[in-house]
C-alpha atoms as a PDB file:
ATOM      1  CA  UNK A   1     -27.275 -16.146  16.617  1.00  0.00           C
ATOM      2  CA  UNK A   2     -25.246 -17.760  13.706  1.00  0.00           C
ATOM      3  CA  UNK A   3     -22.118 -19.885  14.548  1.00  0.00           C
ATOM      4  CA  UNK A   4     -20.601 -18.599  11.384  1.00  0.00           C
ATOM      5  CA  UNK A   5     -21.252 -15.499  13.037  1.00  0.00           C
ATOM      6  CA  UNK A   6     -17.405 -15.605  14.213  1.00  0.00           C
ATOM      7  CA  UNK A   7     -16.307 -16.055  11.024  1.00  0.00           C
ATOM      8  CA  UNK A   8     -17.571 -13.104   9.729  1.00  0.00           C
ATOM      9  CA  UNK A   9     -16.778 -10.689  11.911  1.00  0.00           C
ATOM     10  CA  UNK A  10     -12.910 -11.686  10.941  1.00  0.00           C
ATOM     11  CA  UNK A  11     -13.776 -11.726   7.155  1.00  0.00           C
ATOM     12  CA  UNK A  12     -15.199  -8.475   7.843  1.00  0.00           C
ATOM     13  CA  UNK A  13     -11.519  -6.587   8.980  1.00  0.00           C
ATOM     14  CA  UNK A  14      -9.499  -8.341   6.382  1.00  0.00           C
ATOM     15  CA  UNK A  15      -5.673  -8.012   7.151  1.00  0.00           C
ATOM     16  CA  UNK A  16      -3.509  -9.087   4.529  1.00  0.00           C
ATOM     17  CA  UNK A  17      -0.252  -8.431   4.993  1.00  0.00           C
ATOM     18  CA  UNK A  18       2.371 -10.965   5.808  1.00  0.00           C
ATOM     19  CA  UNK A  19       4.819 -11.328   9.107  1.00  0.00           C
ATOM     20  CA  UNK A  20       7.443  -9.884   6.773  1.00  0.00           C
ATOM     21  CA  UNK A  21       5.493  -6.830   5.346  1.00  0.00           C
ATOM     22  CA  UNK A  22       4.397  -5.977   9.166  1.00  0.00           C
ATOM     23  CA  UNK A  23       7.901  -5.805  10.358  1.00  0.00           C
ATOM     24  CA  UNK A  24       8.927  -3.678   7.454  1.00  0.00           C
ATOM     25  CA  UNK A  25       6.816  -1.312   7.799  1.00  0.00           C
ATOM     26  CA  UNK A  26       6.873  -1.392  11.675  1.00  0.00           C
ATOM     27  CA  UNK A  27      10.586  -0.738  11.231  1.00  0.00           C
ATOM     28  CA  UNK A  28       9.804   2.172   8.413  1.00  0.00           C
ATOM     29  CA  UNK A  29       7.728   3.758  10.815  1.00  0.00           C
ATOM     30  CA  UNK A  30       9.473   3.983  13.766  1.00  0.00           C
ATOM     31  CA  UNK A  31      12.718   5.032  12.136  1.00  0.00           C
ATOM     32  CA  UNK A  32      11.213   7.817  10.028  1.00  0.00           C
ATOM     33  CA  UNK A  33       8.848   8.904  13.199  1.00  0.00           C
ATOM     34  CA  UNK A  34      10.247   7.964  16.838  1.00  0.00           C
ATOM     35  CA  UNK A  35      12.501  10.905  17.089  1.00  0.00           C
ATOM     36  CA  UNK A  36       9.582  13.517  16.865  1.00  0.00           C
ATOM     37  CA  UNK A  37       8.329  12.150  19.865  1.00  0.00           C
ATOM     38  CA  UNK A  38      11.166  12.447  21.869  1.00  0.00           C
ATOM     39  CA  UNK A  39      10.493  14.926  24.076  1.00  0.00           C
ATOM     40  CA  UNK A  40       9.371  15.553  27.693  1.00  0.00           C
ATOM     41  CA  UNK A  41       5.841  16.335  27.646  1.00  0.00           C
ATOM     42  CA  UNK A  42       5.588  12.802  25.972  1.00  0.00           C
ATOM     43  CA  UNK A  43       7.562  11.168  28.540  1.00  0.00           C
ATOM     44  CA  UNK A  44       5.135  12.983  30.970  1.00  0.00           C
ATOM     45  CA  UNK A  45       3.011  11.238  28.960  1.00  0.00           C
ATOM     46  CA  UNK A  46       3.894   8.100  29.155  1.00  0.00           C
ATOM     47  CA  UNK A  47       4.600   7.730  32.777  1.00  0.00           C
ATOM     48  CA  UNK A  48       0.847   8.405  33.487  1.00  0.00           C
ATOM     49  CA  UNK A  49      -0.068   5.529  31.267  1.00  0.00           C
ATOM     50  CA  UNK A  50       1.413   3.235  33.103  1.00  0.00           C
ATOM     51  CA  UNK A  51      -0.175   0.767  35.304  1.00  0.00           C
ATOM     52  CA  UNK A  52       2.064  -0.334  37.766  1.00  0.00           C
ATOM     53  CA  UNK A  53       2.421  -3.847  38.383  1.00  0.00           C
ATOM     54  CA  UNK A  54       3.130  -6.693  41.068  1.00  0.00           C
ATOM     55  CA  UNK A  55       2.662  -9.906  40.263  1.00  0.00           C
ATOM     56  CA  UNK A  56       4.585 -11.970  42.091  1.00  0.00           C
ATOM     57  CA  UNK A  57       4.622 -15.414  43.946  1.00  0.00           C
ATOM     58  CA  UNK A  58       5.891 -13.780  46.810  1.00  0.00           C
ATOM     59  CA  UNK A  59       3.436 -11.087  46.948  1.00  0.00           C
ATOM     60  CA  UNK A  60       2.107 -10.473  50.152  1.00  0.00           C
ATOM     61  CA  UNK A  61      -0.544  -8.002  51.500  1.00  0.00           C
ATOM     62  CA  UNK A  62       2.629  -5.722  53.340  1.00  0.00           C
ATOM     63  CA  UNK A  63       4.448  -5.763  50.430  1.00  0.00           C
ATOM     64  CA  UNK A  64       1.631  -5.012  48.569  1.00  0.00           C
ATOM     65  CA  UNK A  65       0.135  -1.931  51.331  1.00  0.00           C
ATOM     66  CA  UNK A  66       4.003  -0.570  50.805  1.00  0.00           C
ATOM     67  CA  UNK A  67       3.790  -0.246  46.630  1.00  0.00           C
ATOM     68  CA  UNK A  68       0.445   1.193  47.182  1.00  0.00           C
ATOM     69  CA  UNK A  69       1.990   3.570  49.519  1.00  0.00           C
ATOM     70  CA  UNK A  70       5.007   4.149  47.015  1.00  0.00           C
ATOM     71  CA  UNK A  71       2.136   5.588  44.818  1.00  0.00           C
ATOM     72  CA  UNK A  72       0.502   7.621  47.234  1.00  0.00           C
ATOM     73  CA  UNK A  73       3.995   9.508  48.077  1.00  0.00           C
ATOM     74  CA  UNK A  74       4.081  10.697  44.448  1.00  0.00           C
ATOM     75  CA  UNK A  75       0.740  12.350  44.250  1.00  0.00           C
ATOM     76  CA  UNK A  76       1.583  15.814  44.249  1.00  0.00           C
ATOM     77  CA  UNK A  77       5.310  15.954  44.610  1.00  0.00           C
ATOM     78  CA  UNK A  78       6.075  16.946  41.137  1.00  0.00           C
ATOM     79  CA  UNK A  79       3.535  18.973  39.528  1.00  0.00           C
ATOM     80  CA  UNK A  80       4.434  18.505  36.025  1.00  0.00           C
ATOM     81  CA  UNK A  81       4.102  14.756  36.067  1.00  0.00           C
ATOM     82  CA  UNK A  82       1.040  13.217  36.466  1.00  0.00           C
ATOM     83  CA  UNK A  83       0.564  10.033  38.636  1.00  0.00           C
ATOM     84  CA  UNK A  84       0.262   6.497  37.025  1.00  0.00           C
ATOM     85  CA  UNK A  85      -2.756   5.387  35.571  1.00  0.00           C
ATOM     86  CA  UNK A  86      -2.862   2.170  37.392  1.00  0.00           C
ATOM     87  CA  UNK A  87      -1.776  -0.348  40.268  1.00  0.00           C
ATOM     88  CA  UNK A  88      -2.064  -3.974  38.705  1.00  0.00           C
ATOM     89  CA  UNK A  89      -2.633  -6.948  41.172  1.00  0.00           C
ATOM     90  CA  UNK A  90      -3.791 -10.240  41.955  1.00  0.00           C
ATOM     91  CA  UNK A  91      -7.130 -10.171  42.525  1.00  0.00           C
ATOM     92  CA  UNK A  92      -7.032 -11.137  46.249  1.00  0.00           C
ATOM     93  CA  UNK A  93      -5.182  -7.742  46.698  1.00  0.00           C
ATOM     94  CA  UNK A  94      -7.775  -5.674  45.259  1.00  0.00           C
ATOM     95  CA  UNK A  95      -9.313  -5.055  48.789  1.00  0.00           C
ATOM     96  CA  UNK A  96      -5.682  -4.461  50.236  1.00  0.00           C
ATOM     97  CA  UNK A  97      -4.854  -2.115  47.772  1.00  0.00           C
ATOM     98  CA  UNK A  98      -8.244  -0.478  47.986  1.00  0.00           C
ATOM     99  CA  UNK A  99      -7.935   0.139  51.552  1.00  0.00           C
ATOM    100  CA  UNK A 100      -4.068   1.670  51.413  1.00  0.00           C
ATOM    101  CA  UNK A 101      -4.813   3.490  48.295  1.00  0.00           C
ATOM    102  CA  UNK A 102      -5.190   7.772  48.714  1.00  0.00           C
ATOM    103  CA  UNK A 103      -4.392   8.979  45.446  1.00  0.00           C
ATOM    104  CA  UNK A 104      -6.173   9.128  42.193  1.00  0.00           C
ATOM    105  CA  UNK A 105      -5.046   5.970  40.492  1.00  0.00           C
ATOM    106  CA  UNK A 106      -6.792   3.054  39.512  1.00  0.00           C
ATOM    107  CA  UNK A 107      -6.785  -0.571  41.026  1.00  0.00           C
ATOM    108  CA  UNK A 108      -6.664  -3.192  38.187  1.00  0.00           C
ATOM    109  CA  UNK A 109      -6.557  -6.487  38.659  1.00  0.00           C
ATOM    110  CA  UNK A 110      -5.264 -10.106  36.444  1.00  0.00           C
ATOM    111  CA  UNK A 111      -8.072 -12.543  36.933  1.00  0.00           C
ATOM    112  CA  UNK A 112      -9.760 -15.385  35.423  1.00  0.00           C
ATOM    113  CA  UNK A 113      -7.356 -18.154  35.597  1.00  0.00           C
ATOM    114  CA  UNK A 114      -3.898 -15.842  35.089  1.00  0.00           C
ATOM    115  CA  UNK A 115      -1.887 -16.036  33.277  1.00  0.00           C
ATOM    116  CA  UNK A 116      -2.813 -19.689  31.298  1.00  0.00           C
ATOM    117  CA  UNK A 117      -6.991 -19.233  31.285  1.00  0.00           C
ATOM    118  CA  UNK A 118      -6.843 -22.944  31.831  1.00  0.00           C
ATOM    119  CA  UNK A 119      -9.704 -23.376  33.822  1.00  0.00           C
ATOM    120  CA  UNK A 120     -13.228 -23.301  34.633  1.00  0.00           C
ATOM    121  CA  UNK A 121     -15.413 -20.435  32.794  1.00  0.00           C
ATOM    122  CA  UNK A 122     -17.656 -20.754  36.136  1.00  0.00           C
ATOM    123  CA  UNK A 123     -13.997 -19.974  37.984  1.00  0.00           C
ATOM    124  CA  UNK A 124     -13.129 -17.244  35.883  1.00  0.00           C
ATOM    125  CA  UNK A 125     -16.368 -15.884  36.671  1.00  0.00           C
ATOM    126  CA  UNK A 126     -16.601 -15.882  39.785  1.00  0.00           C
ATOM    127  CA  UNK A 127     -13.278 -14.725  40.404  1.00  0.00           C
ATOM    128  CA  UNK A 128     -14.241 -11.689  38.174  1.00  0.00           C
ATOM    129  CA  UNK A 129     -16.842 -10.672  40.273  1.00  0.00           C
ATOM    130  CA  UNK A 130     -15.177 -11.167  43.450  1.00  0.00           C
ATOM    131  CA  UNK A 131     -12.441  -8.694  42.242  1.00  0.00           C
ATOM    132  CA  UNK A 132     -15.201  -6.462  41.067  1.00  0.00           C
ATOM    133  CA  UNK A 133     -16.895  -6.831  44.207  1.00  0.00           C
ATOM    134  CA  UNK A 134     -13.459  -6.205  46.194  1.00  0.00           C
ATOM    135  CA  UNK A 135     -12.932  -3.057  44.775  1.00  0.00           C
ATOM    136  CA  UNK A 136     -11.130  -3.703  40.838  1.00  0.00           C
ATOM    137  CA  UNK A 137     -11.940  -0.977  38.841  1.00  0.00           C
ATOM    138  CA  UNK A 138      -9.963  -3.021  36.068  1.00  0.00           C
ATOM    139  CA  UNK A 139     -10.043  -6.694  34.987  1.00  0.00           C
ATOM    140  CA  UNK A 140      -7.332  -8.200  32.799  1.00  0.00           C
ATOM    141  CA  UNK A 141      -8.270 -11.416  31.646  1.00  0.00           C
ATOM    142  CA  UNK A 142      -6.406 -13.401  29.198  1.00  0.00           C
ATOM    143  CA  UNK A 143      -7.923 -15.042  26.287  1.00  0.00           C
ATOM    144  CA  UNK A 144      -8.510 -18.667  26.337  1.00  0.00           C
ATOM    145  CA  UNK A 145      -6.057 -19.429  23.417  1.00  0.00           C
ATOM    146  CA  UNK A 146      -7.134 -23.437  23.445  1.00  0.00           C
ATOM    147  CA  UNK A 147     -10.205 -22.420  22.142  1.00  0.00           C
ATOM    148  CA  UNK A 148      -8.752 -19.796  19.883  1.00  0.00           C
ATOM    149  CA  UNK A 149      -6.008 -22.398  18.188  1.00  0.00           C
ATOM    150  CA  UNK A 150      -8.623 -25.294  17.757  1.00  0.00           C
ATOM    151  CA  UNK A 151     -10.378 -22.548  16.304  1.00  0.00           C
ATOM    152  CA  UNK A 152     -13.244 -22.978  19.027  1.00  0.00           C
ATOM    153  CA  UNK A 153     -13.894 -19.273  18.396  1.00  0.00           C
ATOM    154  CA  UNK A 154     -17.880 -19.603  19.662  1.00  0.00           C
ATOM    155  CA  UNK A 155     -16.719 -21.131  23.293  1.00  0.00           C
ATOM    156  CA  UNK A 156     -13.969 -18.613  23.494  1.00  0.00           C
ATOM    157  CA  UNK A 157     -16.143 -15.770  22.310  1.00  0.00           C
ATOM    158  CA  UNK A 158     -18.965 -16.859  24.148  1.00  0.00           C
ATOM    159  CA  UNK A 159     -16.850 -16.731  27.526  1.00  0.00           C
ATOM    160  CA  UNK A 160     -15.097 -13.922  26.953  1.00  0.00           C
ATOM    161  CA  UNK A 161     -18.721 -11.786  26.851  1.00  0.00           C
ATOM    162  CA  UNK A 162     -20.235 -13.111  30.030  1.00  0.00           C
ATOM    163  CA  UNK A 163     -16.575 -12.328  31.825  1.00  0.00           C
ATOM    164  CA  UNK A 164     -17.530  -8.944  29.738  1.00  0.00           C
ATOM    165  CA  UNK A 165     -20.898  -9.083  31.520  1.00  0.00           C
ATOM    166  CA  UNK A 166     -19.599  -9.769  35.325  1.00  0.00           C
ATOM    167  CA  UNK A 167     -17.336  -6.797  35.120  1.00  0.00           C
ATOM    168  CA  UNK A 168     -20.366  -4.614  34.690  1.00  0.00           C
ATOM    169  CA  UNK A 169     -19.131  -1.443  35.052  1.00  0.00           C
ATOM    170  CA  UNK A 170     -15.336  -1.762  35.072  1.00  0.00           C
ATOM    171  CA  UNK A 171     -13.020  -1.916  32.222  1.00  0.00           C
ATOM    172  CA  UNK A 172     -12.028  -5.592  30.777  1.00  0.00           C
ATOM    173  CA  UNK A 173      -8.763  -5.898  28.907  1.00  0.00           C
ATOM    174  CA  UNK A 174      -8.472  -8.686  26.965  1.00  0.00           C
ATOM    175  CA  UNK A 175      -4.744 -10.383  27.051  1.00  0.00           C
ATOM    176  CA  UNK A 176      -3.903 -12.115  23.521  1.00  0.00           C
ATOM    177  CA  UNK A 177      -0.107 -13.838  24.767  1.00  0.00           C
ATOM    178  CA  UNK A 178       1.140 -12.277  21.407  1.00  0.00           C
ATOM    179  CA  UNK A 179       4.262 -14.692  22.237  1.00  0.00           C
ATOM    180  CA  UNK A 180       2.477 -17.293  21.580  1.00  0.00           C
ATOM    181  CA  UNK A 181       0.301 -16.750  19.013  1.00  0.00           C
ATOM    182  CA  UNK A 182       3.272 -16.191  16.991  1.00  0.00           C
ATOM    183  CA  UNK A 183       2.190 -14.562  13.561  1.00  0.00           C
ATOM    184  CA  UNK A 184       0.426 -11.312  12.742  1.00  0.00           C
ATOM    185  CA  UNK A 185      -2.512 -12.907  11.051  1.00  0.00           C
ATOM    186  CA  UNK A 186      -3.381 -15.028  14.299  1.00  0.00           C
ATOM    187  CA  UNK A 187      -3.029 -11.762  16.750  1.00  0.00           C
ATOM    188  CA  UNK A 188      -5.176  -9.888  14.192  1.00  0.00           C
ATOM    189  CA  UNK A 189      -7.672 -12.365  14.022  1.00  0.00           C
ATOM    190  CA  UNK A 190      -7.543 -12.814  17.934  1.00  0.00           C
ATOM    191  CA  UNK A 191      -7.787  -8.936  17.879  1.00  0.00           C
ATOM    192  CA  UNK A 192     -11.396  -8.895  16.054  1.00  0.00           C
ATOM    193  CA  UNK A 193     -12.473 -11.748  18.473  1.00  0.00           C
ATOM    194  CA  UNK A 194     -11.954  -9.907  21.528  1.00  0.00           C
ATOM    195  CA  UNK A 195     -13.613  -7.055  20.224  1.00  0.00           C
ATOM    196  CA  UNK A 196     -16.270  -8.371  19.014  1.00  0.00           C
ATOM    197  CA  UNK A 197     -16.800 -10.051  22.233  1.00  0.00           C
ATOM    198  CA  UNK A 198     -17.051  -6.834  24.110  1.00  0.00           C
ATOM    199  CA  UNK A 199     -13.164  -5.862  24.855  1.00  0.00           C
ATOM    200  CA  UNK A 200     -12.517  -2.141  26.149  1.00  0.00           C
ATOM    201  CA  UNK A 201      -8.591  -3.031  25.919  1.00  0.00           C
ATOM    202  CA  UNK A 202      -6.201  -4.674  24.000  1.00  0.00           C
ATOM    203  CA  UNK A 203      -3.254  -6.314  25.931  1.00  0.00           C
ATOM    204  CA  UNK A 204      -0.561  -7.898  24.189  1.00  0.00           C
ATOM    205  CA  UNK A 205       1.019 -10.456  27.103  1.00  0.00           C
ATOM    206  CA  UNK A 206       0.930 -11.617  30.552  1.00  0.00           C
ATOM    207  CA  UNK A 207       4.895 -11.174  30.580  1.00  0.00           C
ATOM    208  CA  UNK A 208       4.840 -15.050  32.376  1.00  0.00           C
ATOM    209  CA  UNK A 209       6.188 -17.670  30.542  1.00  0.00           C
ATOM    210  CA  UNK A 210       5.930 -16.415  26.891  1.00  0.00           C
ATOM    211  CA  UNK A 211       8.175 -13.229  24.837  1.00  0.00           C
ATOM    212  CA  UNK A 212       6.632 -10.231  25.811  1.00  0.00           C
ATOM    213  CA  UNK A 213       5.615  -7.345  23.468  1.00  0.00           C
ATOM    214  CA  UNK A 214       6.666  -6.744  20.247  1.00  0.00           C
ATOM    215  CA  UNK A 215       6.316  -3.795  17.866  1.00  0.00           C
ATOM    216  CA  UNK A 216       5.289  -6.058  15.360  1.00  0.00           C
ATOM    217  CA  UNK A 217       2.525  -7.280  17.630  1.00  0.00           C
ATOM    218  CA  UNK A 218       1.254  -3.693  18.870  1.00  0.00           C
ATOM    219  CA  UNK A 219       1.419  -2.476  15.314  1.00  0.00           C
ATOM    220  CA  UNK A 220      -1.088  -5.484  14.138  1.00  0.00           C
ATOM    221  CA  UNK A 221      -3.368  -5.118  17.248  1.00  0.00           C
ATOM    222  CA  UNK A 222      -3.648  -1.118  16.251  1.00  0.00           C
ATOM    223  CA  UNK A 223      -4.232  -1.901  13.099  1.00  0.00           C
ATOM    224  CA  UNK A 224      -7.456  -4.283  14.307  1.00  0.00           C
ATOM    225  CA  UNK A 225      -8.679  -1.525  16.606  1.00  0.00           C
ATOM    226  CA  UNK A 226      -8.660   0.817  13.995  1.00  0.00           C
ATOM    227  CA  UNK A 227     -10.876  -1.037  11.310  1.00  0.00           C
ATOM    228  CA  UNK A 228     -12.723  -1.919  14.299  1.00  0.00           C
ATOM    229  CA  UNK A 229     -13.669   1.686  15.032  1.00  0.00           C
ATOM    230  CA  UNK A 230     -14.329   2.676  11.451  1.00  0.00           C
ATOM    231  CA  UNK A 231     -16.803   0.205  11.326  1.00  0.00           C
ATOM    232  CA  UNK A 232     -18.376   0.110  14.392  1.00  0.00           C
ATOM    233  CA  UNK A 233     -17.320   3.786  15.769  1.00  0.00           C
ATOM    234  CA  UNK A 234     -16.225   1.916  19.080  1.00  0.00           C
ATOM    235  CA  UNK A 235     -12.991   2.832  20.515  1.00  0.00           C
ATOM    236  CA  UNK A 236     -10.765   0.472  22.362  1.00  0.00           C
ATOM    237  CA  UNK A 237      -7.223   1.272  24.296  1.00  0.00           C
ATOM    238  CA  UNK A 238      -4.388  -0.879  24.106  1.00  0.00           C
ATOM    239  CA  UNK A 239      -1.885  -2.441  26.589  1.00  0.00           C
ATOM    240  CA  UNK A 240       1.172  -2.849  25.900  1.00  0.00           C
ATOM    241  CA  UNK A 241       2.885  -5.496  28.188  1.00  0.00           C
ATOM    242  CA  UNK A 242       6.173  -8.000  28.831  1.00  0.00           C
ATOM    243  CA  UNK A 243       9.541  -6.617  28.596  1.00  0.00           C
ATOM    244  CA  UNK A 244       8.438  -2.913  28.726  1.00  0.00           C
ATOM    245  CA  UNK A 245      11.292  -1.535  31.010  1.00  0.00           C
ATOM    246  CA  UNK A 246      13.266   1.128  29.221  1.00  0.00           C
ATOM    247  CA  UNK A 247      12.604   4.892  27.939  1.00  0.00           C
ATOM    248  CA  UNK A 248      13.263   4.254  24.382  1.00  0.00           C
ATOM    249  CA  UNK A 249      10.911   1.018  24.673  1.00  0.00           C
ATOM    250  CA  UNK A 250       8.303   3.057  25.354  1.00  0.00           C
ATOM    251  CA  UNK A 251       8.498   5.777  22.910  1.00  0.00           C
ATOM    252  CA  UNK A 252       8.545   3.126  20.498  1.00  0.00           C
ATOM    253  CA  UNK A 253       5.365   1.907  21.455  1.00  0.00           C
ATOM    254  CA  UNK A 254       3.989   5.415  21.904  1.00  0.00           C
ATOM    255  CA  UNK A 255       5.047   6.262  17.894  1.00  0.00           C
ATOM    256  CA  UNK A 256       3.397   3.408  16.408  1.00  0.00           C
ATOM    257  CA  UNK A 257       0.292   4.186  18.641  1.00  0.00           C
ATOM    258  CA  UNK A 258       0.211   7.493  17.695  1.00  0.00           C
ATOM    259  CA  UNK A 259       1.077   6.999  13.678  1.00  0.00           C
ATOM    260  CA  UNK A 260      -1.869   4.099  13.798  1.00  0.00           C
ATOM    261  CA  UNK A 261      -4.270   5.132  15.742  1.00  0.00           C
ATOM    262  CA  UNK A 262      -4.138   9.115  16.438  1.00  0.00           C
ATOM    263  CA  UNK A 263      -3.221  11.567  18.711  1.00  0.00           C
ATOM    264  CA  UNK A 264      -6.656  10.725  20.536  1.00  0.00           C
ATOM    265  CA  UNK A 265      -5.416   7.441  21.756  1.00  0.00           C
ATOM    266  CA  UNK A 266      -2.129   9.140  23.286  1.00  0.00           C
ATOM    267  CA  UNK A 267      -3.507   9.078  27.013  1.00  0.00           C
ATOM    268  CA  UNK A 268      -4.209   7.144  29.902  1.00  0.00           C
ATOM    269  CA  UNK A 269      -7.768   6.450  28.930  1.00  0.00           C
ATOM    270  CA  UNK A 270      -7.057   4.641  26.063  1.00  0.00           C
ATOM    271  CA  UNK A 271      -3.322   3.410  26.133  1.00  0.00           C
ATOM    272  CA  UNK A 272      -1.690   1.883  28.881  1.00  0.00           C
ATOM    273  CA  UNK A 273       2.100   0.388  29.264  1.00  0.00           C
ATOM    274  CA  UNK A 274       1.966  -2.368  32.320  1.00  0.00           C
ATOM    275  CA  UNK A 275       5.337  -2.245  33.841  1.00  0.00           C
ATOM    276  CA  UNK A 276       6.978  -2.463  37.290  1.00  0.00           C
ATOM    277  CA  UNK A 277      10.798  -1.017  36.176  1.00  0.00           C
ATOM    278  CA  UNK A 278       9.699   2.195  33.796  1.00  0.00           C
ATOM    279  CA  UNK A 279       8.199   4.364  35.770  1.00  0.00           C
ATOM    280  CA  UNK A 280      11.607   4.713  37.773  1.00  0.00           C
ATOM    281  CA  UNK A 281      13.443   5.120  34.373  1.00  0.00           C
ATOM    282  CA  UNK A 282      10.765   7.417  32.501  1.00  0.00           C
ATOM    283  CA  UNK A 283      11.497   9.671  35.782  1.00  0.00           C
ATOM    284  CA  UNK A 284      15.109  10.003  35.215  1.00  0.00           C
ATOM    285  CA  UNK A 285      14.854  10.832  31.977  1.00  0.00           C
ATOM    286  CA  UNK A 286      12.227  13.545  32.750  1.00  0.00           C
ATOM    287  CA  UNK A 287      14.335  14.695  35.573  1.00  0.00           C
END
């Protein structure tokens, strides 16, 4: 394999618009667009793309058993509203949440030095697999931005694929820390990589330590997946995560998702929204 390789799969989705043009137009959209969305089949919507998360230093495997639980109380109490998409752990809960877990969701887990990447790629594989091997039918990893600033795009790339390759058969979402990346040509350009390197998900933050999604950001990382899948005819979801807490947050995120990328990406198997606070408000508002 080339080591220009890299280089060429970024010259090969140019993106040429600056931070300024993106949040113009990300603004143009949403105000000319949002409000046809508003409605309650998308909020429906929306609520089953969520993966539900619990990532905290206090987690422990009770309080983990009783948010699993939380989720298998919905199943089936309102018929109209499909469950969530996902629980999102640590992956030493994977087996815990396996275990409690009765209805049809998924069991996703952070892993592979969360939230920094700062370690070992032997560490980061082995803790993939052992998540895998506990029971994660989803791996979010984030992307070793290090390598990705020094421009180390082969190491990055390179480690990023044989995480890719010790998931086997689950889903790996890539996490780009949008936050701190901090312009729309380095989260494009991070975008490609991750793709290229075998991504099934983009995933804009880890929500620790770092601003959380933007619109700016989720309308740049569509705009990747897209040239990605006219030139490859590979389709990859996208995450949105960090901050997402509110009804109208969401709908944002849904319109530019929509406008970008098509109706076809409007469902759980190929957008998700990781939050712990909207599912609660996404029900009110359908109620």
């Amino acid at each position: 394999m080339e080591t220009n390789q890299y280089a060429k799969a970024i010259k090969s989705h140019p993106f040429t618009l600056s931070d300024a043009e993106v949040t113009e137009k990300t603004a143009k959209l949403i105000a000319e667009k949002q409000e046809e969305n508003r409605s309650k089949e998308v909020y429906k919507t929306l609520y089953s793309c969520i993966d539900l998360t619990t990532l905290n230093t206090t987690d422990t495997k009770e309080s983990v058993w009783k948010f699993t639980e939380k989720v298998n109380a919905f199943d089936g109490t309102n018929p109209e509203v499909d469950n969530v998409a996902a629980i999102c752990v640590y992956p030493n809960f994977a087996h815990t949440v396996k275990e409690a877990l009765t209805a049809d969701v998924k069991i996703a887990c952070v892993s592979a030095g969360f939230p920094t990447s700062q370690t070992f790629t032997e560490v980061k594989i082995a803790e993939t697999a052992l998540a895998v091997a506990d029971g994660a039918d989803e791996i979010d990893v984030v992307m070793n931005l290090g390598f990705f600033l020094g421009e180390e795009y082969e190491e990055m790339c390179e480690e990023l694929s044989e995480i890719k390759d010790t998931c086997r058969h689950v889903t790996l979402k890539v996490i780009l820390e949008t936050g701190a990346l901090t312009t729309t040509e380095n989260i494009h350009k991070a975008s490609i990589l991750a793709l290229y390197s075998g991504a099934d998900f983009l995933k804009t933050s880890t929500g620790k330590g770092y601003p959380g999604a933007t619109p700016e950001a989720v309308y740049t990382m569509c705009q990747a997946i897209r040239s990605y899948h006219l030139k490859t005819g590979r389709k990859a979801g996208i995450k949105v995560s960090g901050g997402v807490a509110t009804t109208e947050d969401a709908l944002k995120y849904y319109t530019i998702v929509k406008e970008v990328l098509g109706r076809e990406w409007c469902n759980n198997t190929l957008f998700r929204i990781g939050a712990s606070r909207l599912a609660e408000n996404l029900l009110s508002t359908i109620v």
